[in-house]
Protein backbone atom coordinates (compact mmCIF):
# COMPACT_ATOMS: atom_id res chain seq x y z
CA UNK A 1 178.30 -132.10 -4.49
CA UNK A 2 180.85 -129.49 -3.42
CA UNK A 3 182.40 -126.66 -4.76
CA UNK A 4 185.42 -126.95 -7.84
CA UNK A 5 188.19 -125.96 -6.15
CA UNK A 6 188.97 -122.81 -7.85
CA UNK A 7 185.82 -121.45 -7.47
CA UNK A 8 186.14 -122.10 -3.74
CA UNK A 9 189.47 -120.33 -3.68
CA UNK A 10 187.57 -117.22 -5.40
CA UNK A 11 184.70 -117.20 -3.28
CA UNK A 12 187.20 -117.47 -0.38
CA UNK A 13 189.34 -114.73 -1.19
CA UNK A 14 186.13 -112.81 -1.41
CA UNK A 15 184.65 -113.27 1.40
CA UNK A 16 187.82 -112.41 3.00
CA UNK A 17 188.16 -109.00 1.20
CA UNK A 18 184.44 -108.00 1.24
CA UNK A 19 183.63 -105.15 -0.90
CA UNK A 20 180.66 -103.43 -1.73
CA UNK A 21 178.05 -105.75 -3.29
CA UNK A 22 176.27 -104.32 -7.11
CA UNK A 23 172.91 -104.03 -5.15
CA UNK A 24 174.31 -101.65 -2.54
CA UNK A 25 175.47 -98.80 -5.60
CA UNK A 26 173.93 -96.77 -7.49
CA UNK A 27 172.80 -98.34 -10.42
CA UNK A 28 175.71 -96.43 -13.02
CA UNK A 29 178.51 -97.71 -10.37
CA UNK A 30 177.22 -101.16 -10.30
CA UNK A 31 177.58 -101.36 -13.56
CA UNK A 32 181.21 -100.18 -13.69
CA UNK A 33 182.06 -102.93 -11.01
CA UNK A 34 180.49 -105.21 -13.23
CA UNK A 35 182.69 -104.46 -16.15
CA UNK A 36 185.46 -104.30 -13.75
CA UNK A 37 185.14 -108.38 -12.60
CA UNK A 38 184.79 -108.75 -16.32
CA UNK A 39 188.18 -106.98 -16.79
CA UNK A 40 189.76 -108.81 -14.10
CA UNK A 41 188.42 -112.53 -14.12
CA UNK A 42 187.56 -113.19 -18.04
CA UNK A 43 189.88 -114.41 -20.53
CA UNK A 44 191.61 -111.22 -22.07
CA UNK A 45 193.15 -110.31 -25.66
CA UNK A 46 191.31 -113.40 -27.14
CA UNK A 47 192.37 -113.53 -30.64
CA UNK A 48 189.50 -112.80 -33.51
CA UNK A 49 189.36 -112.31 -37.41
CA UNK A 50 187.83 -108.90 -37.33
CA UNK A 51 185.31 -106.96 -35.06
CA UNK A 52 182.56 -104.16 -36.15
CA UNK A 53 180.45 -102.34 -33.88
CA UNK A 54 177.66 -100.66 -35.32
CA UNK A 55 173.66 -99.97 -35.03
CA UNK A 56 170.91 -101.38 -36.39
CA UNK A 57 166.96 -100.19 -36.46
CA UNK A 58 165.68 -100.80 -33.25
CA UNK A 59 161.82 -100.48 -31.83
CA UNK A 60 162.49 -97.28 -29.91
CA UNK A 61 165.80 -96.20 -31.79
CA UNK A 62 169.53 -97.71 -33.38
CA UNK A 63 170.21 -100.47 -31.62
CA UNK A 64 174.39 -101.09 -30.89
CA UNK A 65 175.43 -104.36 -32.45
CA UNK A 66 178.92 -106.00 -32.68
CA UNK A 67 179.76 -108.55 -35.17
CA UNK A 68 181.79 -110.95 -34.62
CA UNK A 69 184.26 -112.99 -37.75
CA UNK A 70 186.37 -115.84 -36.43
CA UNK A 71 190.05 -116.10 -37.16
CA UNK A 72 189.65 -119.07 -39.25
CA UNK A 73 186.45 -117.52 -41.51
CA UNK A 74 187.66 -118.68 -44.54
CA UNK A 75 185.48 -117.80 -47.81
CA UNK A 76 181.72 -117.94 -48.41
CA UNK A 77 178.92 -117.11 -45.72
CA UNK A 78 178.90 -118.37 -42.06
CA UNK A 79 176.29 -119.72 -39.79
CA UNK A 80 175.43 -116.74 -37.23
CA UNK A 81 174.19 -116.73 -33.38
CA UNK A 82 173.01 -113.77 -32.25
CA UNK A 83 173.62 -113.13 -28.55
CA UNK A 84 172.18 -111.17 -25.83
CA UNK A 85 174.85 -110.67 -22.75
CA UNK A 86 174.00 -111.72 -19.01
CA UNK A 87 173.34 -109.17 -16.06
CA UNK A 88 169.75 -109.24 -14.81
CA UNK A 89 168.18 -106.72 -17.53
CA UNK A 90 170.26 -104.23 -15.66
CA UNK A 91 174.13 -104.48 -16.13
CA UNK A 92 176.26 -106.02 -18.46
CA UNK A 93 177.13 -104.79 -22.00
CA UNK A 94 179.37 -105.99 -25.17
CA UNK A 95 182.34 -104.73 -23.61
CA UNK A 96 181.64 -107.55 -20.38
CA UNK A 97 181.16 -110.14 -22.99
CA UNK A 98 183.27 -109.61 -25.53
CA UNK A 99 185.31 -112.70 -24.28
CA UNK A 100 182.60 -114.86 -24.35
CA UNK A 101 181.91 -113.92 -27.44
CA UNK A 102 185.09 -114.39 -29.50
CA UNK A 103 184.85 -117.62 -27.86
CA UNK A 104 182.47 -118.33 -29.33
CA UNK A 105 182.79 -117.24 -33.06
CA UNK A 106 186.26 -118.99 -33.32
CA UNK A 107 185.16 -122.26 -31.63
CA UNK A 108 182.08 -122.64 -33.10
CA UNK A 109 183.30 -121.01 -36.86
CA UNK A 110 180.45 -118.80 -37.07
CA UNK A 111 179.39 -115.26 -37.06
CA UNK A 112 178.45 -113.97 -33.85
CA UNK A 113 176.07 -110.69 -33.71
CA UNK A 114 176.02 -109.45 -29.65
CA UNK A 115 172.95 -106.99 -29.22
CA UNK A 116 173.44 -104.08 -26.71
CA UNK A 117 169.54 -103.88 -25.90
CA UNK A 118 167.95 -101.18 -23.53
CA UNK A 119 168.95 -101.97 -20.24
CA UNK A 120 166.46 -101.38 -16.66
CA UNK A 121 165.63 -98.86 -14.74
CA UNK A 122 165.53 -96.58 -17.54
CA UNK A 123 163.87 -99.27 -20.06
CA UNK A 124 161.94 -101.40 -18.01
CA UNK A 125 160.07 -104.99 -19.70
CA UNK A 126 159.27 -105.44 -22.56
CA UNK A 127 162.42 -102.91 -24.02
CA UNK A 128 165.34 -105.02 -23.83
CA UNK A 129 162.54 -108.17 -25.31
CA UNK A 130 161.82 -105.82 -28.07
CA UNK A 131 164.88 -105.15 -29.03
CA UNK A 132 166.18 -108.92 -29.18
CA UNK A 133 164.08 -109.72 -31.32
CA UNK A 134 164.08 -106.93 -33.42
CA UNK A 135 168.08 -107.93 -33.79
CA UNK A 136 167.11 -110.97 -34.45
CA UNK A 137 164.77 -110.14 -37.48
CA UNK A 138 167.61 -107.62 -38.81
CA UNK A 139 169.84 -110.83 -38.52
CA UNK A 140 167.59 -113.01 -40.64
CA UNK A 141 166.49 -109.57 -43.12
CA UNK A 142 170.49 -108.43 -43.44
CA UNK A 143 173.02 -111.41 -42.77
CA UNK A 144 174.13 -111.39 -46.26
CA UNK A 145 175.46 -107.77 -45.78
CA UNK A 146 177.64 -109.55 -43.39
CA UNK A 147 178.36 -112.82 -44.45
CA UNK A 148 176.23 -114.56 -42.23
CA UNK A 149 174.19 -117.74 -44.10
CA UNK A 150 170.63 -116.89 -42.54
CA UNK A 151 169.11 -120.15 -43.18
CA UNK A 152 171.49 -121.25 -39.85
CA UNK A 153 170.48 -118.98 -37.20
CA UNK A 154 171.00 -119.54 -33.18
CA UNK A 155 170.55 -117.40 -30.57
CA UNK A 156 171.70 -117.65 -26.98
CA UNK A 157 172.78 -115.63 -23.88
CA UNK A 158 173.87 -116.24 -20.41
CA UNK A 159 171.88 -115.78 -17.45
CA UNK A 160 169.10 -112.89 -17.87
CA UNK A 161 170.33 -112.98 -21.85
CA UNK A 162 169.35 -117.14 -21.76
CA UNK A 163 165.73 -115.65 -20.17
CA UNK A 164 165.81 -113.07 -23.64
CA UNK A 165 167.24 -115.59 -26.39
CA UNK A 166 164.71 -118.60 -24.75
CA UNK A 167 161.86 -115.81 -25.16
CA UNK A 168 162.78 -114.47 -28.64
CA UNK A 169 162.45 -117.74 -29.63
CA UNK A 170 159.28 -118.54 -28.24
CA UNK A 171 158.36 -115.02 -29.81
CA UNK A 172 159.70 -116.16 -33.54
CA UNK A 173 157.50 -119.53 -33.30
CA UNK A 174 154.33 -117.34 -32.80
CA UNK A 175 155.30 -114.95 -35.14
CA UNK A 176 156.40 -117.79 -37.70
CA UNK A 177 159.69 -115.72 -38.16
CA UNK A 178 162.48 -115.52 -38.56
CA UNK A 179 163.58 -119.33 -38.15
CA UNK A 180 165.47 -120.18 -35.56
CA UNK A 181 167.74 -123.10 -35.86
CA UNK A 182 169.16 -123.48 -32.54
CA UNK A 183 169.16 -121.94 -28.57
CA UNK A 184 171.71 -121.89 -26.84
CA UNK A 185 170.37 -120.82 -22.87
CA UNK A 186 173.67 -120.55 -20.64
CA UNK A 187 172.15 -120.41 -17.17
CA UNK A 188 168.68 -119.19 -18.15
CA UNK A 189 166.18 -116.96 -16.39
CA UNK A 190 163.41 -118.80 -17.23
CA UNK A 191 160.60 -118.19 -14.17
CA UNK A 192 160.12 -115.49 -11.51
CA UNK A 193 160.05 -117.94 -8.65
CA UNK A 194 162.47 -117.02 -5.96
CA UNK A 195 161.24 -120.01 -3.64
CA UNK A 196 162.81 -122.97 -5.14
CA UNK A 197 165.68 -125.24 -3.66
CA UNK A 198 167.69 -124.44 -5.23
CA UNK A 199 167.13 -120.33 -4.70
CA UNK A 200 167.40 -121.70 -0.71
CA UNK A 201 170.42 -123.20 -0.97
CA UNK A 202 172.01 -120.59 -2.78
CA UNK A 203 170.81 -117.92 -1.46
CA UNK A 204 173.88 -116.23 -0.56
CA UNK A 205 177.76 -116.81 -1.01
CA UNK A 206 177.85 -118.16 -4.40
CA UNK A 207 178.71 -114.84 -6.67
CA UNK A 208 174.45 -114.21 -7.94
CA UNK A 209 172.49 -114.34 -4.57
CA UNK A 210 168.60 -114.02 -3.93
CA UNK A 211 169.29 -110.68 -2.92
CA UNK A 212 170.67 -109.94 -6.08
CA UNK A 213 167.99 -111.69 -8.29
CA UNK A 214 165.48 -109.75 -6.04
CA UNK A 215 167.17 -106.44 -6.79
CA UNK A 216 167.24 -106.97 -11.05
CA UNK A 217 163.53 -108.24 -10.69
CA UNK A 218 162.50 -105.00 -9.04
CA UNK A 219 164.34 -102.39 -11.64
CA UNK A 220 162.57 -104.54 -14.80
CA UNK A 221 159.52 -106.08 -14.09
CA UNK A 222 157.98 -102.25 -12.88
CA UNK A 223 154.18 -103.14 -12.75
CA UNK A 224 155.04 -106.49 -15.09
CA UNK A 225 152.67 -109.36 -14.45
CA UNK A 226 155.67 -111.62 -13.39
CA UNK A 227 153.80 -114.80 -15.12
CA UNK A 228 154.02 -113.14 -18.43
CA UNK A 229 156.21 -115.79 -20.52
CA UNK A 230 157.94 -113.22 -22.04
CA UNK A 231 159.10 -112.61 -18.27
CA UNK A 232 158.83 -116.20 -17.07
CA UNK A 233 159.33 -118.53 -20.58
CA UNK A 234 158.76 -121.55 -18.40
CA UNK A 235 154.91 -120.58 -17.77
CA UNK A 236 154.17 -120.77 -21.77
CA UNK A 237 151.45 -122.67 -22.81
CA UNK A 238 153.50 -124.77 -24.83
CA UNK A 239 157.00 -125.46 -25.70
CA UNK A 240 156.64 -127.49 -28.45
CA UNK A 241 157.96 -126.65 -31.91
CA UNK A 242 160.91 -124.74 -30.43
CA UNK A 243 164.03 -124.74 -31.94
CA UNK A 244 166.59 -127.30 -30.73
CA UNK A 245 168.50 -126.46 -27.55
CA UNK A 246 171.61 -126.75 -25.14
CA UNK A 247 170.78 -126.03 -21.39
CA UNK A 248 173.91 -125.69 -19.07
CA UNK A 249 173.02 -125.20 -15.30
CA UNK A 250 175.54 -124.47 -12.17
CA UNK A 251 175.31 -126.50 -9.22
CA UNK A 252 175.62 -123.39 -6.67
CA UNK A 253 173.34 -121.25 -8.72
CA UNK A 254 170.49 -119.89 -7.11
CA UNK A 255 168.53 -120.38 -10.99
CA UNK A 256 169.74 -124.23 -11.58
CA UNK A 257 166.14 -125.59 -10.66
CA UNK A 258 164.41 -123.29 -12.95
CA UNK A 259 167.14 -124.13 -15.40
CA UNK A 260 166.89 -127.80 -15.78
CA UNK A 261 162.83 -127.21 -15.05
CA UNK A 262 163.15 -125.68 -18.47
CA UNK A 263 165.18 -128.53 -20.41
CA UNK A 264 163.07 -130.83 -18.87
CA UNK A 265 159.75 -128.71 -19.84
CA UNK A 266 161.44 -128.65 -23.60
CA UNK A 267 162.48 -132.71 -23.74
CA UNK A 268 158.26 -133.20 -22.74
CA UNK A 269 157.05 -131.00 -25.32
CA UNK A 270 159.26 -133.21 -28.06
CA UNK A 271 162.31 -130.86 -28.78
CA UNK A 272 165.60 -131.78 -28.82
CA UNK A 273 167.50 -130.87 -25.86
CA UNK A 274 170.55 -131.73 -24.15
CA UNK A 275 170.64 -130.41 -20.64
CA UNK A 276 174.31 -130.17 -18.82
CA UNK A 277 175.02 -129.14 -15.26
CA UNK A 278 178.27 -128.62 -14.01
CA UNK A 279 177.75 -129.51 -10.13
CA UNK A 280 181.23 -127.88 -8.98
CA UNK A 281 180.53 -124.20 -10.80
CA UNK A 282 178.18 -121.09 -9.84
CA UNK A 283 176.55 -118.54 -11.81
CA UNK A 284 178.41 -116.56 -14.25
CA UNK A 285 181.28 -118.82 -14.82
CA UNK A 286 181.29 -118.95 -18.20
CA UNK A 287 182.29 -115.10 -17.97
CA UNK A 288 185.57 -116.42 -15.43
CA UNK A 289 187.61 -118.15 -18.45
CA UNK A 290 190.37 -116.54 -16.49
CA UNK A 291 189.87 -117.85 -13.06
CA UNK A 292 188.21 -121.48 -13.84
CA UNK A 293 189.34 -124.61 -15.72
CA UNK A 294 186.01 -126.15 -15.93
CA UNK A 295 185.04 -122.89 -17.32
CA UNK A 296 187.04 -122.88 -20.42
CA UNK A 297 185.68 -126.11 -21.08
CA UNK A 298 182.52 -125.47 -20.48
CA UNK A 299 182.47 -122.96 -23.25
CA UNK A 300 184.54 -125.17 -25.49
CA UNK A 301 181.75 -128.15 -25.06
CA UNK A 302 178.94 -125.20 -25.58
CA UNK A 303 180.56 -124.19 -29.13
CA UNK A 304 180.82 -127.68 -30.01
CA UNK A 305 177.30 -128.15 -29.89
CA UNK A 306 176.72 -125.14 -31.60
CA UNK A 307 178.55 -125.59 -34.51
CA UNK A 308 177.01 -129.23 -34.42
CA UNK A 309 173.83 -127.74 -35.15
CA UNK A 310 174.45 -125.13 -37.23
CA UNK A 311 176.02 -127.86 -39.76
């Protein structure tokens, strides 16, 4: 396995022009850096039907939402995924995914709701939890109001937003509500184990380091019992009856173990899952549209699935 060759250019030209890494600033400036690599590597001015940002009733307050129409929305309601942006609980915002997220709505011809949830230190676990969800039952409650069909509803997120949309929709299976039709888990937190292989082999020059998962770990999971599924969604009692899902893993990605350990957790408890790793990428690429090949089609493939299965 080695490295794509564009991501080894980036990492490269990185490490050759270090900078000062998120985990060394102040959390506010780490976040601004954050939106800055978004800025700079992620596809830019990608076109879309129309964009709303609003707020929604939340658990601890109005929750900011933007909703997504694809160019090509035609008449009549669409299928909807709701989705919860990457950035270990901590960073990250609609602004770094907003990309992704047009992406999304145009390739897969649906609605797309992205949920700006409580973000750590200032709202440690179980706020930005909560708040998915609670998005995710205004979604089901109120997607007529905005031409979303609610009887085709997916939910997804990349990296700590796979960890919330795989644990909403453990949460909506318990609950019995609102049905969930399909998951989507780009890259997914899904266990607090910072001791596999994988986590070893990655641990440092591949974008998301140990370091860095370390870091997010310590600003959310304040006093958490770190084998609470709504934490680690890969220590549930059981998986099955979960809605179908789409796994992608990174071969340089300090969570790919975890990742596929989830698909393959899923495929034994009976649900339909299609697991994909891309051996060449690392962490976060589906936010480098700009900078990666494989990473537009990654995110082409992705939609595809998702609009199979919101058919």
């Amino acid at each position: 396995m080695a490295l794509d060759p564009q991501v080894k250019a980036l990492l490269d030209g990185m490490a050759a022009n270090p900078g000062p890494r998120i985990i060394d600033l102040p959390v506010a400036e780490g976040r601004e850096m954050y939106r800055g690599l978004a800025a700079a590597f992620d596809a830019q001015g990608v076109p879309i039907g129309s964009v709303e940002d609003r707020t929604i009733p939340g658990p601890a307050g109005e929750i900011p939402v933007r909703i997504y129409t694809p160019v090509a929305a035609g008449s009549g309601t669409l299928p909807v995924l709701v989705y919860f942006h990457g950035g270990g609980w901590v960073i990250g915002d609609l602004e770094t995914h907003d990309a992704l997220c047009r992406s999304f709505a145009n390739e897969a011809g649906c609605k797309v709701v992205a949920v700006d949830y409580r973000l750590a230190p200032e709202h440690v676990f179980p706020a930005a939890v909560d708040d998915c969800y609670a998005a995710v039952k205004w979604v089901a409650a109120n997607g007529a109001s905005i031409g979303a069909d609610v009887t085709r509803i997916a939910v997804s997120g990349d990296s700590a937003g796979g960890n919330l949309a795989a644990v909403v929709s453990q949460i909506a299976k318990a609950e019995k509500g609102p049905k969930i039709s399909f998951q989507l888990l780009i890259y997914p937190v899904a266990d607090t184990n910072i001791d596999t292989a994988s986590y070893t082999a990655n641990a440092s020059g591949y974008f998301l380091e140990r370091d860095g998962m370390i870091w997010f770990f310590d600003h959310y999971l304040k006093g958490a019992d770190r084998n609470d599924p709504r934490i680690a969604p890969l220590k549930a009692a059981s998986l099955a009856g979960l809605p179908k899902a789409y796994v992608v893993t990174a071969g340089f990605d300090p969570l790919r173990d975890e990742g596929r350990a989830y698909a393959d957790a899923l495929k034994a408890a009976g649900v339909d899952t299609v697991h994909v790793n891309y051996d060449g990428m690392i962490h976060g690429f589906f936010n480098l549209q700009a900078a990666f090949d494989v990473g537009r089609e990654a995110v082409k493939a992705a939609a595809k699935a998702l609009k199979e299965a919101l058919k």
